[in-house]
C-alpha atoms as a PDB file:
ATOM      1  CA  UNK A   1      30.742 -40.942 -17.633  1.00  0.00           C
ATOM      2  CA  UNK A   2      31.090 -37.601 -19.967  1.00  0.00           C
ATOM      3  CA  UNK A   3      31.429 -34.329 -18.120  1.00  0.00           C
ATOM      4  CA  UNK A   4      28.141 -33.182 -19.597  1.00  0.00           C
ATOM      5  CA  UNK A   5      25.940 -36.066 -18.626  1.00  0.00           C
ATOM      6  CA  UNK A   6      27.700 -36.097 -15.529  1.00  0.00           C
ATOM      7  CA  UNK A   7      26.682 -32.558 -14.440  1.00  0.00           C
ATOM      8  CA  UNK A   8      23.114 -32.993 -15.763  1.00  0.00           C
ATOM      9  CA  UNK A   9      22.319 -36.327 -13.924  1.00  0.00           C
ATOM     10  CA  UNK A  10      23.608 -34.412 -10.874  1.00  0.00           C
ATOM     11  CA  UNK A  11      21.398 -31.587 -11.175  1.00  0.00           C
ATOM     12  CA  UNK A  12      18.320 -33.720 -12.098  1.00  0.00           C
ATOM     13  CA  UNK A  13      18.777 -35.910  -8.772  1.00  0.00           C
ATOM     14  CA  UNK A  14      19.503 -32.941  -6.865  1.00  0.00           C
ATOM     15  CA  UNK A  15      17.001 -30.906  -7.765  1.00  0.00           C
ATOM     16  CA  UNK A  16      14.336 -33.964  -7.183  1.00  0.00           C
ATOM     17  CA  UNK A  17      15.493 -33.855  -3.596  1.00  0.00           C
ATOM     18  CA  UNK A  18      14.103 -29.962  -3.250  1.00  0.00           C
ATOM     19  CA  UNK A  19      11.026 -30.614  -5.348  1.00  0.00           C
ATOM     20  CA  UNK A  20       9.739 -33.524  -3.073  1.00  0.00           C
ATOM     21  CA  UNK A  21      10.105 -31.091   0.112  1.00  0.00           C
ATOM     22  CA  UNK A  22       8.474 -28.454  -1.005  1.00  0.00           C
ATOM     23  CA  UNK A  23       5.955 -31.124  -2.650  1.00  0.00           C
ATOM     24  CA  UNK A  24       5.240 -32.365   0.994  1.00  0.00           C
ATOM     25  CA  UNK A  25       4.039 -29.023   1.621  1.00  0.00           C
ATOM     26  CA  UNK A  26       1.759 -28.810  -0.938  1.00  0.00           C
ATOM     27  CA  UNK A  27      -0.162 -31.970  -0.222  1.00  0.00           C
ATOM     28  CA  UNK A  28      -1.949 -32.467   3.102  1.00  0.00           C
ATOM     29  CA  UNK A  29      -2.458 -36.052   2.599  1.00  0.00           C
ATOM     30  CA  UNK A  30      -0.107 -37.635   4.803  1.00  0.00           C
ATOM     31  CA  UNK A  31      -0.120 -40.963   3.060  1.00  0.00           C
ATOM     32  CA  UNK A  32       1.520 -38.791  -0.646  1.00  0.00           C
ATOM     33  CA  UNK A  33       3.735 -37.016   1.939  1.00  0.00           C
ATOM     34  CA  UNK A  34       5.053 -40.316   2.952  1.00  0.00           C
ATOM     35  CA  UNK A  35       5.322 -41.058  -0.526  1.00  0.00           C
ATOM     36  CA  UNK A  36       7.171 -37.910  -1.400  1.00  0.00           C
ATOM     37  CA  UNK A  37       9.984 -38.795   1.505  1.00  0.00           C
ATOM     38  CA  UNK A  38      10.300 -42.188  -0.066  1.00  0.00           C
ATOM     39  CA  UNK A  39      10.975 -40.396  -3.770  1.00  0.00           C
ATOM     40  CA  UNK A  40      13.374 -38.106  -2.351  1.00  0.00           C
ATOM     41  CA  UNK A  41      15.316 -41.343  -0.582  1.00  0.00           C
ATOM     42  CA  UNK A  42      15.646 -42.264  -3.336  1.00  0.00           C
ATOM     43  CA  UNK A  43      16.584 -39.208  -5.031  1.00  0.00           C
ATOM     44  CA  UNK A  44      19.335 -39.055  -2.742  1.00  0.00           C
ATOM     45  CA  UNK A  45      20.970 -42.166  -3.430  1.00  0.00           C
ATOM     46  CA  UNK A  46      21.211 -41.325  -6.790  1.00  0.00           C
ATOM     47  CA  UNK A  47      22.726 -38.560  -6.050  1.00  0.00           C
ATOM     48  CA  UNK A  48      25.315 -40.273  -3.972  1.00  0.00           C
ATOM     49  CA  UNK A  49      25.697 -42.973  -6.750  1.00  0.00           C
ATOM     50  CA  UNK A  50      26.012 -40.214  -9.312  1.00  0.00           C
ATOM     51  CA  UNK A  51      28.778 -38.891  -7.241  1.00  0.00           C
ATOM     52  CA  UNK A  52      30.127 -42.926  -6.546  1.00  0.00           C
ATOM     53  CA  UNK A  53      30.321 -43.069 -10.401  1.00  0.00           C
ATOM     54  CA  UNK A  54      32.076 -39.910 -11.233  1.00  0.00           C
ATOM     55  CA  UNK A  55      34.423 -40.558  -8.548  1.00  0.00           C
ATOM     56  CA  UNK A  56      35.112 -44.118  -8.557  1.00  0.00           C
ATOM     57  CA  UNK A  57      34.451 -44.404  -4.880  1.00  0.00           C
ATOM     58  CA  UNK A  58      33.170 -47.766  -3.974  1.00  0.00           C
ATOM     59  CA  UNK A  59      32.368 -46.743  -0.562  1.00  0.00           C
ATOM     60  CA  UNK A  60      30.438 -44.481  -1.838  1.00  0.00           C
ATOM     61  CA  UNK A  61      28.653 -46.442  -3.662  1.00  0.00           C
ATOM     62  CA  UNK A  62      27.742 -48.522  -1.172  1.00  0.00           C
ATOM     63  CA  UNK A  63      26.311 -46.167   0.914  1.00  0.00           C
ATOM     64  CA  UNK A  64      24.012 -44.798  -2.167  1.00  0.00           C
ATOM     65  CA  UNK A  65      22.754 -48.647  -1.538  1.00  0.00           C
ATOM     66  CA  UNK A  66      22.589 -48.071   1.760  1.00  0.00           C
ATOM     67  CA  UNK A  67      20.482 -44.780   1.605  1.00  0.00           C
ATOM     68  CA  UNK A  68      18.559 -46.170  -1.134  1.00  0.00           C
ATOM     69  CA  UNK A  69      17.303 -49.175   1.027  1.00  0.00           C
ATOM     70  CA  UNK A  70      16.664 -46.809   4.439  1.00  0.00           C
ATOM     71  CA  UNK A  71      15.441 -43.952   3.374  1.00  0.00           C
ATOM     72  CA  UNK A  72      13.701 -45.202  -0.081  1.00  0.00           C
ATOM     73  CA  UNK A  73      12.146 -48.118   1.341  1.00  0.00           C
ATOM     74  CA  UNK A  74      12.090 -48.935   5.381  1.00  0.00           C
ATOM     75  CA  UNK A  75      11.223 -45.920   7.158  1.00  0.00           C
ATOM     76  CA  UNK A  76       8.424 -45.142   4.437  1.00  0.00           C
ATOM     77  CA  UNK A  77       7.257 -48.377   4.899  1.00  0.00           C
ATOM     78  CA  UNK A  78       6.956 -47.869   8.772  1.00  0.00           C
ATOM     79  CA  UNK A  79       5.522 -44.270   8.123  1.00  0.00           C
ATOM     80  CA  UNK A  80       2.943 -45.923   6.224  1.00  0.00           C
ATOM     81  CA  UNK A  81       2.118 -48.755   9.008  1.00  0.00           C
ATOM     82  CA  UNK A  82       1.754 -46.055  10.808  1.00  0.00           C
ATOM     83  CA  UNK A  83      -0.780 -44.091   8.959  1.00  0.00           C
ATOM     84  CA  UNK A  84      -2.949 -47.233   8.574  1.00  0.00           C
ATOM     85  CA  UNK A  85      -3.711 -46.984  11.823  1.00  0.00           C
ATOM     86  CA  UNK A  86      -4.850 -43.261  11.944  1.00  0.00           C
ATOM     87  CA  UNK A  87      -8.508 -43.150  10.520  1.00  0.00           C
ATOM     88  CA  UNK A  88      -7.811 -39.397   9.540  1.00  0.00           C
ATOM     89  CA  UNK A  89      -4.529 -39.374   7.856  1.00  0.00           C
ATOM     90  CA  UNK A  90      -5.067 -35.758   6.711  1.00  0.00           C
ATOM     91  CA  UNK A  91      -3.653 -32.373   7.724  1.00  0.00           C
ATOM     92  CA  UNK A  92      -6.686 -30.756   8.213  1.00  0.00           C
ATOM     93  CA  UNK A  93      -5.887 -27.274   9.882  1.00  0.00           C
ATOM     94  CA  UNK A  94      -1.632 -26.508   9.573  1.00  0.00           C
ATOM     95  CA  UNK A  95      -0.708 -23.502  11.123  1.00  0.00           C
ATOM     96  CA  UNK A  96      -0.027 -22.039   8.032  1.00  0.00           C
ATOM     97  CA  UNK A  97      -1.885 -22.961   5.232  1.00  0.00           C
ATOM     98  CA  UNK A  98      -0.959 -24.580   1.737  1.00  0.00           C
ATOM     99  CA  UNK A  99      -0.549 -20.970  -0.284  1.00  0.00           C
ATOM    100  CA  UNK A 100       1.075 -19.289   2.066  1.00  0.00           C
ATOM    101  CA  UNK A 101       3.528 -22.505   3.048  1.00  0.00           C
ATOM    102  CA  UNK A 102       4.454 -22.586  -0.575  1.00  0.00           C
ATOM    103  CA  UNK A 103       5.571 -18.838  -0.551  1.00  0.00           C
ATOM    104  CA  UNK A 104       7.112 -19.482   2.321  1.00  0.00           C
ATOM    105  CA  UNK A 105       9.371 -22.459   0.577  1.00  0.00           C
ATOM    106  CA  UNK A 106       9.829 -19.982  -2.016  1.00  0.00           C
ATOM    107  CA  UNK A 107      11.452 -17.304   0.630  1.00  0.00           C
ATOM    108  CA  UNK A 108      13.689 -19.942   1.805  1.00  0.00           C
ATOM    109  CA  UNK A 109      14.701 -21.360  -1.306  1.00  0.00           C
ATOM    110  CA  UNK A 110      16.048 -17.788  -1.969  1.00  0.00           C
ATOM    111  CA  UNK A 111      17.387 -17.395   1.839  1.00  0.00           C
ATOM    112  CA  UNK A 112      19.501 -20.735   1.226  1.00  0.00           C
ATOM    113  CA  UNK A 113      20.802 -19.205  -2.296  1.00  0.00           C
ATOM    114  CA  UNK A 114      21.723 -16.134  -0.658  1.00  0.00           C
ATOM    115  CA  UNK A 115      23.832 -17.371   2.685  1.00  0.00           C
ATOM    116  CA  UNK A 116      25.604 -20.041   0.916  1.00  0.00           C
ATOM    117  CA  UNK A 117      27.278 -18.256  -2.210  1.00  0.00           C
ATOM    118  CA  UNK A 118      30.311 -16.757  -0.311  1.00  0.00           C
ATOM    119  CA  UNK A 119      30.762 -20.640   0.619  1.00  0.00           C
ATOM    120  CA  UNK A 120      30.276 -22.304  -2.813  1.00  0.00           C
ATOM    121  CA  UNK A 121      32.269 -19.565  -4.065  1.00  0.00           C
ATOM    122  CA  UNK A 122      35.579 -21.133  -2.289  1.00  0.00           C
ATOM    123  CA  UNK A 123      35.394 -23.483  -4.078  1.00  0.00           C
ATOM    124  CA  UNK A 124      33.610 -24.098  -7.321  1.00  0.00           C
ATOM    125  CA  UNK A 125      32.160 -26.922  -9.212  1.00  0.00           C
ATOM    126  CA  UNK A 126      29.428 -28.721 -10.366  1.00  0.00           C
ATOM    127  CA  UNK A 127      28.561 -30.585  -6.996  1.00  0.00           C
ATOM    128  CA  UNK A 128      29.200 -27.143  -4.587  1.00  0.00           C
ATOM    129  CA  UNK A 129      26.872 -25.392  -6.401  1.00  0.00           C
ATOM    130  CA  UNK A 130      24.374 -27.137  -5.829  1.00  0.00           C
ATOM    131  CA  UNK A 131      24.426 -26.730  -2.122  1.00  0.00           C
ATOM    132  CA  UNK A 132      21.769 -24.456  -1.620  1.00  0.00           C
ATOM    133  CA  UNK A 133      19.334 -26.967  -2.862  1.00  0.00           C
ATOM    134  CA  UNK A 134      20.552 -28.854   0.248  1.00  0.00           C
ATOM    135  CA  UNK A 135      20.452 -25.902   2.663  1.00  0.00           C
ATOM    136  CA  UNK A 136      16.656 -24.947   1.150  1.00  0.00           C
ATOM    137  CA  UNK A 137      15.771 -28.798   2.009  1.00  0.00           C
ATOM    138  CA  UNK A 138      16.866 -28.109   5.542  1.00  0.00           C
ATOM    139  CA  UNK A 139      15.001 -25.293   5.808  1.00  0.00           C
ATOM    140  CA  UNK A 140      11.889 -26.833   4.127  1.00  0.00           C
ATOM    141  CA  UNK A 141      12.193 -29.651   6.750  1.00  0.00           C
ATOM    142  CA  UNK A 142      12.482 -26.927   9.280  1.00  0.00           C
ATOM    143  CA  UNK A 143       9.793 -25.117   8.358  1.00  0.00           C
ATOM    144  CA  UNK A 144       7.547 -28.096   8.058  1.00  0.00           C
ATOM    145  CA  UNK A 145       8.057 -29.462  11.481  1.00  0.00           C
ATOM    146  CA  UNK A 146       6.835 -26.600  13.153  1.00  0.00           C
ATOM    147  CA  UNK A 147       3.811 -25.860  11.077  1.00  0.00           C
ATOM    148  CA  UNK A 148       2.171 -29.407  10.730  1.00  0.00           C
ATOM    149  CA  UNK A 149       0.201 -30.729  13.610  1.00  0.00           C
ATOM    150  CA  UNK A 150       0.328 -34.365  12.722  1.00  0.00           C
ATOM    151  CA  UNK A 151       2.765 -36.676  14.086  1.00  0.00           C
ATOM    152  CA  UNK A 152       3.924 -38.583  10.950  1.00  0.00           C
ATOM    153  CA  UNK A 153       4.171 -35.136   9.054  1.00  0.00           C
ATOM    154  CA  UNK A 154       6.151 -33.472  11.730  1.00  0.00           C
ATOM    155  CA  UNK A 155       8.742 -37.019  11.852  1.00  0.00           C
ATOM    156  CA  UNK A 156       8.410 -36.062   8.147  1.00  0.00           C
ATOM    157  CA  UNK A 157       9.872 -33.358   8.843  1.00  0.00           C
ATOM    158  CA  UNK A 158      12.093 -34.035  10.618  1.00  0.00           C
ATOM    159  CA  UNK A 159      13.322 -36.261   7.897  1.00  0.00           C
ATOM    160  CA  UNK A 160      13.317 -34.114   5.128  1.00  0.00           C
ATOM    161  CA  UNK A 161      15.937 -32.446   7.418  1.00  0.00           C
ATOM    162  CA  UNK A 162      18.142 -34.815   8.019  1.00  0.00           C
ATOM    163  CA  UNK A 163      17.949 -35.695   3.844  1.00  0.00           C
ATOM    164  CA  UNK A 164      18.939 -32.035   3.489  1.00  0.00           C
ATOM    165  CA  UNK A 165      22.140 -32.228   5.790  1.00  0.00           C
ATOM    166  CA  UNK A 166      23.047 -35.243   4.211  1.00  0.00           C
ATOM    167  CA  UNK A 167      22.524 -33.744   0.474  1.00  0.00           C
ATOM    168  CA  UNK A 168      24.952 -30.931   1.479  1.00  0.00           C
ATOM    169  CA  UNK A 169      27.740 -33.485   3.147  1.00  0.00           C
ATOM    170  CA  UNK A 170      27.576 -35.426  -0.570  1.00  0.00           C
ATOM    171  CA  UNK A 171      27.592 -32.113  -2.388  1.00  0.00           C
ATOM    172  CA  UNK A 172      31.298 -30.654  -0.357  1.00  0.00           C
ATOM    173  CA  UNK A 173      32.791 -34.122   0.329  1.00  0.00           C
ATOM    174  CA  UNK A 174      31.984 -36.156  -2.695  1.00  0.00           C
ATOM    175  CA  UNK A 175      30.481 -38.338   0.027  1.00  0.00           C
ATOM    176  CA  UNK A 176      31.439 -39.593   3.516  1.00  0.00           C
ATOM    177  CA  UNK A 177      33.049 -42.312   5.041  1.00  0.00           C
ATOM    178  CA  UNK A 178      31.105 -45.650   5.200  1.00  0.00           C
ATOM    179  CA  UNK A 179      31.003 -45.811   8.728  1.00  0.00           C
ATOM    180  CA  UNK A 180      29.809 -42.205   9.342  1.00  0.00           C
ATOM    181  CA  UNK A 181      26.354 -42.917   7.322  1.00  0.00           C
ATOM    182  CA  UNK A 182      25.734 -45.937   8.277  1.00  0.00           C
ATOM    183  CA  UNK A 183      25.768 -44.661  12.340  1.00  0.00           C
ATOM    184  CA  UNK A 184      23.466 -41.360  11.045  1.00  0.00           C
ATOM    185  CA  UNK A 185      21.432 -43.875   9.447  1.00  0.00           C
ATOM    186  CA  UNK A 186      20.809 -46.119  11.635  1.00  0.00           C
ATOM    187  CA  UNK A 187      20.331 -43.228  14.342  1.00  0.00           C
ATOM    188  CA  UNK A 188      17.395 -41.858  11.601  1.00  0.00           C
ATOM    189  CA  UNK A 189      15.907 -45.559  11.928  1.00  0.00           C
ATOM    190  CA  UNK A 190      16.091 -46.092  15.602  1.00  0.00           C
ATOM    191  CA  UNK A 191      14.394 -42.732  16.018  1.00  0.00           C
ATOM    192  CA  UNK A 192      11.686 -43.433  13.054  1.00  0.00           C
ATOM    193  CA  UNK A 193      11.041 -47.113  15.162  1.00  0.00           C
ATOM    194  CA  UNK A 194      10.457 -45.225  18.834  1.00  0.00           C
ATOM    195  CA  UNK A 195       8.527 -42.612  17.327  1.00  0.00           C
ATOM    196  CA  UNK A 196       6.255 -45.574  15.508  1.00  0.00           C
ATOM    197  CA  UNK A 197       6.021 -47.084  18.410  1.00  0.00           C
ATOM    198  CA  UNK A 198       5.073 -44.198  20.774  1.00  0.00           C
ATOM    199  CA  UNK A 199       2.581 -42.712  18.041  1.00  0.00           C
ATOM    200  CA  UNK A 200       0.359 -45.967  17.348  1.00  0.00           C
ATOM    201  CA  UNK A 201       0.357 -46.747  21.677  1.00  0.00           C
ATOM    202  CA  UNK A 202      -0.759 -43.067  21.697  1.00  0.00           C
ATOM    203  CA  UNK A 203      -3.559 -42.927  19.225  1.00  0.00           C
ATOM    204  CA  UNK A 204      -4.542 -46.536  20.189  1.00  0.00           C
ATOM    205  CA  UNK A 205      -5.644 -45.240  23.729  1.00  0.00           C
ATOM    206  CA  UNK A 206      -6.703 -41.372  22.309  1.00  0.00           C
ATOM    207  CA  UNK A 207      -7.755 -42.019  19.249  1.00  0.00           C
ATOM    208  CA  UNK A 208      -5.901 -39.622  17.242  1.00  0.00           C
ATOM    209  CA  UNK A 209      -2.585 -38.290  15.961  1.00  0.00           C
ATOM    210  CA  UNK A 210      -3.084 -34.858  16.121  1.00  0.00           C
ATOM    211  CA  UNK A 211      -0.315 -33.170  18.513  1.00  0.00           C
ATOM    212  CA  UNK A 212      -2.620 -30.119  19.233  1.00  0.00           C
ATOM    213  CA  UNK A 213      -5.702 -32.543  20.746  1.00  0.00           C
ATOM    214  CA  UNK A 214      -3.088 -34.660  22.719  1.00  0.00           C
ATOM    215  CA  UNK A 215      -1.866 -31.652  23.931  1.00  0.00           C
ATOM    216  CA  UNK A 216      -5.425 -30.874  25.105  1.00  0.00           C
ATOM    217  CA  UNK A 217      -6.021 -34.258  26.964  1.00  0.00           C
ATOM    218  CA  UNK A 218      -2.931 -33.585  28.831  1.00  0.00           C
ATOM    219  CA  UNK A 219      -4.179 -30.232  29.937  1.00  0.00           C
END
């Protein structure tokens, strides 16, 4: 792989990662949020097999696979089993609305540029500079799971978070052991199955996935 197509696949795959968080802000559908967390699992195994390549790391390479077949395909696929249960899969009324969310991205798309140069600094190259995208996906997720007042879009959330932290352990180590992802993998999926499960027992006997009106039959 040449040096130049090397850097530019990188930065493609990376930068695909960011633009599906800050897409999931933009859309209150939660069905094409769902589908913008299953573009940006993938996204982020090609980033790690981008990485595999240019490094020669079968291990790595496996866990691209690995990342590619959790986060690209299962837990999307039990988001959406989820949503087909919710007759109102919409985020009607965030507490901050689309505009303003979208600035907000912007802010912290700048925020994540701004704490991390010192760091990338240390050490340059074409991977470490490209950790703010992961830090700004962090912060999207952040951001995302306190301002949505659906369930799926706050686990969303939630996800788009733990993406981010995983972008950023690619982008300094040129990947991580096996082992290591396949535990914080598996962790993601055992909390994506209890929080399926607890969601569609809740909104069979309420109703409705909407935090704020569960909230309300609990008062």
């Amino acid at each position: 792989m040449s040096t130049s197509f090397y850097i530019g696949a990188l930065e493609l795959a990376t930068g695909a990662v960011l633009v599906c968080a800050v897409m999931t802000l933009w859309r209150r559908q939660v069905r094409t949020i769902v589908t913008m967390l299953r573009l940006q699992g993938v996204a982020l195994a090609c980033v790690a097999g981008v990485l595999a390549w240019h490094e020669h790391d079968l291990g790595l390479a496996i866990t691209a696979l690995l990342v590619l077949a959790v986060k690209g395909v299962l837990v999307p696929w039990l988001l959406r089993r989820v949503i087909r249960r919710d007759p109102r899969s919409r985020e009607t009324a965030p507490l901050i609305n689309v505009p303003a969310s979208l600035v907000s991205a912007a802010f912290l798309i700048v925020v994540s540029y701004v704490v991390t140069s010192k760091l990338t600094a240390l050490a340059p190259s074409a991977a470490t500079r490209l950790v703010p995208i992961g830090v700004a996906t962090v912060l999207v997720g952040y951001f995302m799971l306190v301002t949505r007042r659906r369930a799926v879009s706050q686990i969303v959330g939630l996800l788009l978070v733990d993406n981010g932290i995983a972008l950023v352990t690619f982008l300094l180590t040129a990947g991580v052991p096996l082992i290591v992802e396949l535990g914080s993998t598996l962790d993601v999926l055992l909390v994506v199955v209890v929080l399926q499960v607890l969601v569609v027992n809740t909104g069979a006997r309420h109703g409705s996935f909407d935090l704020d009106e569960m909230r309300e039959l609990h008062d």
